[in-house]
C-alpha atoms as a PDB file:
ATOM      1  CA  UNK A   1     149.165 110.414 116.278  1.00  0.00           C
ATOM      2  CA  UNK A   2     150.211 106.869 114.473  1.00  0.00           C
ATOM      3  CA  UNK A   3     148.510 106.592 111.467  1.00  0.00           C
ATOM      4  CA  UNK A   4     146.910 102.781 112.553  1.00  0.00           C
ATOM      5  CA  UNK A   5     144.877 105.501 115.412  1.00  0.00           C
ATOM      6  CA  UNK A   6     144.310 107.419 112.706  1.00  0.00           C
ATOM      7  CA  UNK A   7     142.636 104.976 110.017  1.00  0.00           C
ATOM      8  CA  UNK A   8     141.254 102.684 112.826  1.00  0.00           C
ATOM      9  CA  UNK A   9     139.321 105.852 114.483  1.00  0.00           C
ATOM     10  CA  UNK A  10     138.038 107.146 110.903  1.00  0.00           C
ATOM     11  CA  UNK A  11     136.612 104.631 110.511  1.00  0.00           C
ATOM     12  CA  UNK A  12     134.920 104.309 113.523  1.00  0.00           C
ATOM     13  CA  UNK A  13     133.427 107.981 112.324  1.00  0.00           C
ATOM     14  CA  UNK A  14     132.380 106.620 109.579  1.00  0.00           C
ATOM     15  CA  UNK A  15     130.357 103.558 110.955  1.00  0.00           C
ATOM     16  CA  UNK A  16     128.951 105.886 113.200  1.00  0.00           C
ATOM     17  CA  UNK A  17     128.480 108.810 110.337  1.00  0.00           C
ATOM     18  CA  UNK A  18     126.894 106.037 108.730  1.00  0.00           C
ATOM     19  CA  UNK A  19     124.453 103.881 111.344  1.00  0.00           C
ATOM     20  CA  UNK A  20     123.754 107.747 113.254  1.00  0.00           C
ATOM     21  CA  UNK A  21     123.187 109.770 110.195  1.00  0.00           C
ATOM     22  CA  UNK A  22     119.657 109.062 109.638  1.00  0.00           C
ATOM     23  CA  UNK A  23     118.497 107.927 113.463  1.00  0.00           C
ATOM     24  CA  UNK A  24     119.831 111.303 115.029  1.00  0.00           C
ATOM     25  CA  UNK A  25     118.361 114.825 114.638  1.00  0.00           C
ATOM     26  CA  UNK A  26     117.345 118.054 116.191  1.00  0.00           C
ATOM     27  CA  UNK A  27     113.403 118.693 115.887  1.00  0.00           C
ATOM     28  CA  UNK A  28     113.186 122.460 114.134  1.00  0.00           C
ATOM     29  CA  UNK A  29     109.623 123.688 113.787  1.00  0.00           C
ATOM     30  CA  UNK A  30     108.437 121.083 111.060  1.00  0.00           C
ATOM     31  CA  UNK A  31     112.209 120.509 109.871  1.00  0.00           C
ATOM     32  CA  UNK A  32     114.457 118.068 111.378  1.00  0.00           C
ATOM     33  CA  UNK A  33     118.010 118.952 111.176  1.00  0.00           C
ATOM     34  CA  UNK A  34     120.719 116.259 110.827  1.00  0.00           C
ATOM     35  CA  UNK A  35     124.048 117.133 112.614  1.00  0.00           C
ATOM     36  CA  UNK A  36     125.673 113.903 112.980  1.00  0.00           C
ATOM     37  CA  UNK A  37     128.203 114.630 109.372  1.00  0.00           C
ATOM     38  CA  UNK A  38     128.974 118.138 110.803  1.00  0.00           C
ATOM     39  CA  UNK A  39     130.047 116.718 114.361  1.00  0.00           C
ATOM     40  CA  UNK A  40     132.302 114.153 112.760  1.00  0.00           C
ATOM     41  CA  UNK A  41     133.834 116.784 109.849  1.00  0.00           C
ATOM     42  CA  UNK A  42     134.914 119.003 112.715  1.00  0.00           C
ATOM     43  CA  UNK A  43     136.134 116.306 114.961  1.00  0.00           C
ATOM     44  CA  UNK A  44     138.124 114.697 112.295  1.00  0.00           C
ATOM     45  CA  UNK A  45     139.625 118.249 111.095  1.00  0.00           C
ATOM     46  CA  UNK A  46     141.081 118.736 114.751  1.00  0.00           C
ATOM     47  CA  UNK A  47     142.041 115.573 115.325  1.00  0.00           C
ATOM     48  CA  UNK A  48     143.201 114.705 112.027  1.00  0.00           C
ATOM     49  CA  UNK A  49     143.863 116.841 109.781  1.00  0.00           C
ATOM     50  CA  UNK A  50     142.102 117.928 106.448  1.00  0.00           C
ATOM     51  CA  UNK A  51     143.287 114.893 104.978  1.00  0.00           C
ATOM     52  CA  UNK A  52     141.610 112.325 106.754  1.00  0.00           C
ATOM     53  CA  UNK A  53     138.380 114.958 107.381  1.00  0.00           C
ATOM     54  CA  UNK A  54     137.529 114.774 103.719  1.00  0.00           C
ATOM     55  CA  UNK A  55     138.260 110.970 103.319  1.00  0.00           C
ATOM     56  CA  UNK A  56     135.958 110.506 106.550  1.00  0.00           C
ATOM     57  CA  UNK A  57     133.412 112.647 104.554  1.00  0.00           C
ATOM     58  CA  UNK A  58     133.717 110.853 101.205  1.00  0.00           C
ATOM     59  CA  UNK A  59     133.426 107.347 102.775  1.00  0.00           C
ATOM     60  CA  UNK A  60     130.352 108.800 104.595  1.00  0.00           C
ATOM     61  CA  UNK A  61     128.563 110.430 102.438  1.00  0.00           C
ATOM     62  CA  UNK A  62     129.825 107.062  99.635  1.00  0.00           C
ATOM     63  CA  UNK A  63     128.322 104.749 101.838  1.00  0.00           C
ATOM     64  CA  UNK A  64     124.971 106.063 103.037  1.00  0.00           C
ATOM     65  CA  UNK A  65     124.236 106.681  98.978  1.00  0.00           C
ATOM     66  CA  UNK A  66     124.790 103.333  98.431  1.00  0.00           C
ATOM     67  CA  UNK A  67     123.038 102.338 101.073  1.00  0.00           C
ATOM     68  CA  UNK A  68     120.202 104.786  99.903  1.00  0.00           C
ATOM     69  CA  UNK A  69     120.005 106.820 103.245  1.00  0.00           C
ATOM     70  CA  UNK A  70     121.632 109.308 101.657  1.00  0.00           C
ATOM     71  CA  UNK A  71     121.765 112.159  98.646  1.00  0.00           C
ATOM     72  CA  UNK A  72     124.122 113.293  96.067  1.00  0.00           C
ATOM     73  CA  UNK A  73     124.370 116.819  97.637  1.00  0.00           C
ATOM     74  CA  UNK A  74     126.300 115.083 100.958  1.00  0.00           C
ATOM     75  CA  UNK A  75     129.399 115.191  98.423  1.00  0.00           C
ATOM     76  CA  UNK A  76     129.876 118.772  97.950  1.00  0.00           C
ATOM     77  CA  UNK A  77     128.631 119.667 101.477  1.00  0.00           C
ATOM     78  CA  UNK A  78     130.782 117.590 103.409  1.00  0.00           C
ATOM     79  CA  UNK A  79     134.198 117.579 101.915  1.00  0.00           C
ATOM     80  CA  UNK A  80     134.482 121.065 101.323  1.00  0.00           C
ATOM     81  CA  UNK A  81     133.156 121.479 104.768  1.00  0.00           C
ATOM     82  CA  UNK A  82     135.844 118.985 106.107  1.00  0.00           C
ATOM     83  CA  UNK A  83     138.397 120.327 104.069  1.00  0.00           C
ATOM     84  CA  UNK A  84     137.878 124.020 105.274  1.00  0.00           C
ATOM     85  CA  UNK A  85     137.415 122.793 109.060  1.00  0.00           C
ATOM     86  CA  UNK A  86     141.041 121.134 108.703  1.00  0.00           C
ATOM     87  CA  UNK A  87     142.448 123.889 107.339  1.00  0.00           C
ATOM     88  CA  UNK A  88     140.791 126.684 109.131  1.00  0.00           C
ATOM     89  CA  UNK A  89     142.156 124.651 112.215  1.00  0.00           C
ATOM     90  CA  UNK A  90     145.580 124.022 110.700  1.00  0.00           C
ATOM     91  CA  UNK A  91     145.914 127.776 110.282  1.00  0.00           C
ATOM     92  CA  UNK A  92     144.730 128.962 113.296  1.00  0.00           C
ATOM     93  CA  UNK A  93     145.279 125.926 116.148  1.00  0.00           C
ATOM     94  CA  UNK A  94     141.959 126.520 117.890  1.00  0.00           C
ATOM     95  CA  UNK A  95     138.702 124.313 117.693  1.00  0.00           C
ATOM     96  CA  UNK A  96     136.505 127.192 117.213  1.00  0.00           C
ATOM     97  CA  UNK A  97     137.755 128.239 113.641  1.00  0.00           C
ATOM     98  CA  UNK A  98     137.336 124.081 112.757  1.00  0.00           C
ATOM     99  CA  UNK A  99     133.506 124.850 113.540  1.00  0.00           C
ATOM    100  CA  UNK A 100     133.482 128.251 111.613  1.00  0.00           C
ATOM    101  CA  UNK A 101     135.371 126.761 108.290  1.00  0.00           C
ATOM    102  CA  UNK A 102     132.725 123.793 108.563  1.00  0.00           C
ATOM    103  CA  UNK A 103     129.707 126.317 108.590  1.00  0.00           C
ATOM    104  CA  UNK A 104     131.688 128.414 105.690  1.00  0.00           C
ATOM    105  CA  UNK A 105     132.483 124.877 104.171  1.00  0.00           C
ATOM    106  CA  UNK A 106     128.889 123.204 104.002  1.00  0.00           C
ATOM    107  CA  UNK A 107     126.267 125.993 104.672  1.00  0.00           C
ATOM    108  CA  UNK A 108     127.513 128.414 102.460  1.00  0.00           C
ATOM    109  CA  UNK A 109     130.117 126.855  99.942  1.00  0.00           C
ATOM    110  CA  UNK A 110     129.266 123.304  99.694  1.00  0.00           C
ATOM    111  CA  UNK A 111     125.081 124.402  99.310  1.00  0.00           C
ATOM    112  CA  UNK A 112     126.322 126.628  96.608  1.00  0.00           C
ATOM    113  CA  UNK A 113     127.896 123.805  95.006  1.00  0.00           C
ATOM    114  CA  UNK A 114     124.692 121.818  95.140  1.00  0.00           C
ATOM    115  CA  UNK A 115     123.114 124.388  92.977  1.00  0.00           C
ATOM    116  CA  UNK A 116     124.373 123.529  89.622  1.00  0.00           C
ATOM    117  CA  UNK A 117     124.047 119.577  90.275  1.00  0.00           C
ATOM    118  CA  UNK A 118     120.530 119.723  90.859  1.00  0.00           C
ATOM    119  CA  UNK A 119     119.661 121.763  87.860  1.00  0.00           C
ATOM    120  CA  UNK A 120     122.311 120.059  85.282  1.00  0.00           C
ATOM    121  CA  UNK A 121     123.078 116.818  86.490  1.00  0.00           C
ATOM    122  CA  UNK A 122     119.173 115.596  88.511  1.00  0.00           C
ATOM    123  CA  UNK A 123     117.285 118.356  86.232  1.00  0.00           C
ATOM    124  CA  UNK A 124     115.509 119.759  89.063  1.00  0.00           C
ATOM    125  CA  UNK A 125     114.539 123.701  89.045  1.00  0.00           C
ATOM    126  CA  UNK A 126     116.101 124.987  92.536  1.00  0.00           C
ATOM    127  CA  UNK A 127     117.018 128.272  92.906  1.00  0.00           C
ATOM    128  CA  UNK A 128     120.665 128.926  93.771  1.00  0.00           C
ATOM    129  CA  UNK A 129     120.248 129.918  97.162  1.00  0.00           C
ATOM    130  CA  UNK A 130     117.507 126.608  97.588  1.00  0.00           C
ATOM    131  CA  UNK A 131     119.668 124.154  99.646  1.00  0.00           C
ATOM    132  CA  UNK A 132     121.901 127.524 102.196  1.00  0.00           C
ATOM    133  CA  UNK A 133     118.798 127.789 104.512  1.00  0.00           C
ATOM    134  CA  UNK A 134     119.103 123.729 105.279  1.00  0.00           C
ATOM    135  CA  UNK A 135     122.820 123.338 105.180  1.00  0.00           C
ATOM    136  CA  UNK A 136     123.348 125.939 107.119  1.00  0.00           C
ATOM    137  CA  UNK A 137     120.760 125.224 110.108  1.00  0.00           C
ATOM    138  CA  UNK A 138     122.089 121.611 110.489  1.00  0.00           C
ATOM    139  CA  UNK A 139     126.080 122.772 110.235  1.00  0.00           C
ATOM    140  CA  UNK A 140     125.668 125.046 112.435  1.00  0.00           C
ATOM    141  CA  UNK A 141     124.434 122.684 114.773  1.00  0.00           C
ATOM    142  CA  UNK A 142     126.574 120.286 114.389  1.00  0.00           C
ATOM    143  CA  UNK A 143     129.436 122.200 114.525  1.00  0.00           C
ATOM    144  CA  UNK A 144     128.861 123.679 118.110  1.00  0.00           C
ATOM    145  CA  UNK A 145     128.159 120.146 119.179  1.00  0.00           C
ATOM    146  CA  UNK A 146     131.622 119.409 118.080  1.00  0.00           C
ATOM    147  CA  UNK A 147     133.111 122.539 119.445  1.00  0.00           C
ATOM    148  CA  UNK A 148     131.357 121.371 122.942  1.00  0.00           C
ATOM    149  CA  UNK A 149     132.854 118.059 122.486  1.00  0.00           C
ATOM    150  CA  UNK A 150     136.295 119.247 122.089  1.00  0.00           C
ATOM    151  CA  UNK A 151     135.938 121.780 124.322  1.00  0.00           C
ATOM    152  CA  UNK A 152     135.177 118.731 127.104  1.00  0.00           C
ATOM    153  CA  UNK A 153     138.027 116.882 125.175  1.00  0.00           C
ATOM    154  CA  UNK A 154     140.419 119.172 126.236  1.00  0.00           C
ATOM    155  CA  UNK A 155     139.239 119.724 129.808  1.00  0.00           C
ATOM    156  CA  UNK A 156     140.050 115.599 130.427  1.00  0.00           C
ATOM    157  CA  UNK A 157     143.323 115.147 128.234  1.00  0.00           C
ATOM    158  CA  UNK A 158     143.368 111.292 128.506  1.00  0.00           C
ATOM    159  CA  UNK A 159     141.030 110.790 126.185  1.00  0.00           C
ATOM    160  CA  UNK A 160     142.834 112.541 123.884  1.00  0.00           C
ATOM    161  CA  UNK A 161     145.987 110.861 124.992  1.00  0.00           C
ATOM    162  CA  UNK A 162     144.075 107.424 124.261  1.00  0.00           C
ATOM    163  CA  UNK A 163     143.226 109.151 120.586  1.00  0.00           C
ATOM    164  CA  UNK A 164     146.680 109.579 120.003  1.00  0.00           C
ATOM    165  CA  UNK A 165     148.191 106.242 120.773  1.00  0.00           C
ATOM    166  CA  UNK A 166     150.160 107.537 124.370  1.00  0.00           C
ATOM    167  CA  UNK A 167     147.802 106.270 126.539  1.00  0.00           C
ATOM    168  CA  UNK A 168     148.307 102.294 128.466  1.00  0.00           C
END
């Protein structure tokens, strides 16, 4: 893919990481969960690279805290969840281990990571394991929502032939 494909499609995930963040979620119970970050991590990984995963993640998560519709913790949570989904799918070539190293990335890693900047750095008394339950519900969503999107992707290749600059 030409790299003016690639930066002009990241960014397009990141307006829409950024507009759809907040307006889109799955009802849980009395949770909501918020998928649209995970989608985009896995999408960028496979059709990226980790490279351009975690700068799609940074500028996300950047933006919407400046914008205040977002928190601190959307730092650790979705780079290392972008980075891992890259990498699990430069290793391995298949979509589904992009989804799996974004639900080891952010639900497990990246909420771990959270721990120790809301006790040192906000001064709030979580436990360690406080923010897995929540990352890891709305990862794992939004990682098989990506995996079902590639999954289609790859059933009607123009699209990705568009994606990668072949396409008239």
């Amino acid at each position: 893919m030409k790299p003016l494909y690639r930066l002009t499609f990241s960014a397009l995930l990141v307006a829409i990481g950024v507009i759809a963040g907040n307006l889109l979620y799955i009802p849980i119970g009395v949770a909501k969960i918020f998928p649209v970050q995970h989608i985009i991590n896995v999408l960028s990984a496979v059709l990226f690279g980790p490279v351009y995963a975690v700068g799609t993640a940074f500028a996300i998560s950047l933006l919407r805290n400046l914008l205040g519709t977002g928190s601190v913790f959307a730092f650790p949570g979705s780079m290392i969840g972008a980075c891992l989904a890259g990498l699990f799918y430069l290793w391995f070539k298949k979509p589904v281990f992009a989804a799996i190293g974004e639900v080891i990335g952010t639900g497990l890693i990246g909420s771990l990571v959270s721990f120790p900047i809301a006790r040192f750095i906000l001064g709030q008394n979580v436990a360690a394991t406080f923010f897995v339950a929540p990352f890891l519900l709305a990862t794992t969503f939004g990682s098989l929502i990506a995996y079902i999107l590639l999954k289609i992707m790859a059933v009607h290749p123009e699209f990705t032939r568009y994606m990668r600059g072949d396409g008239k």
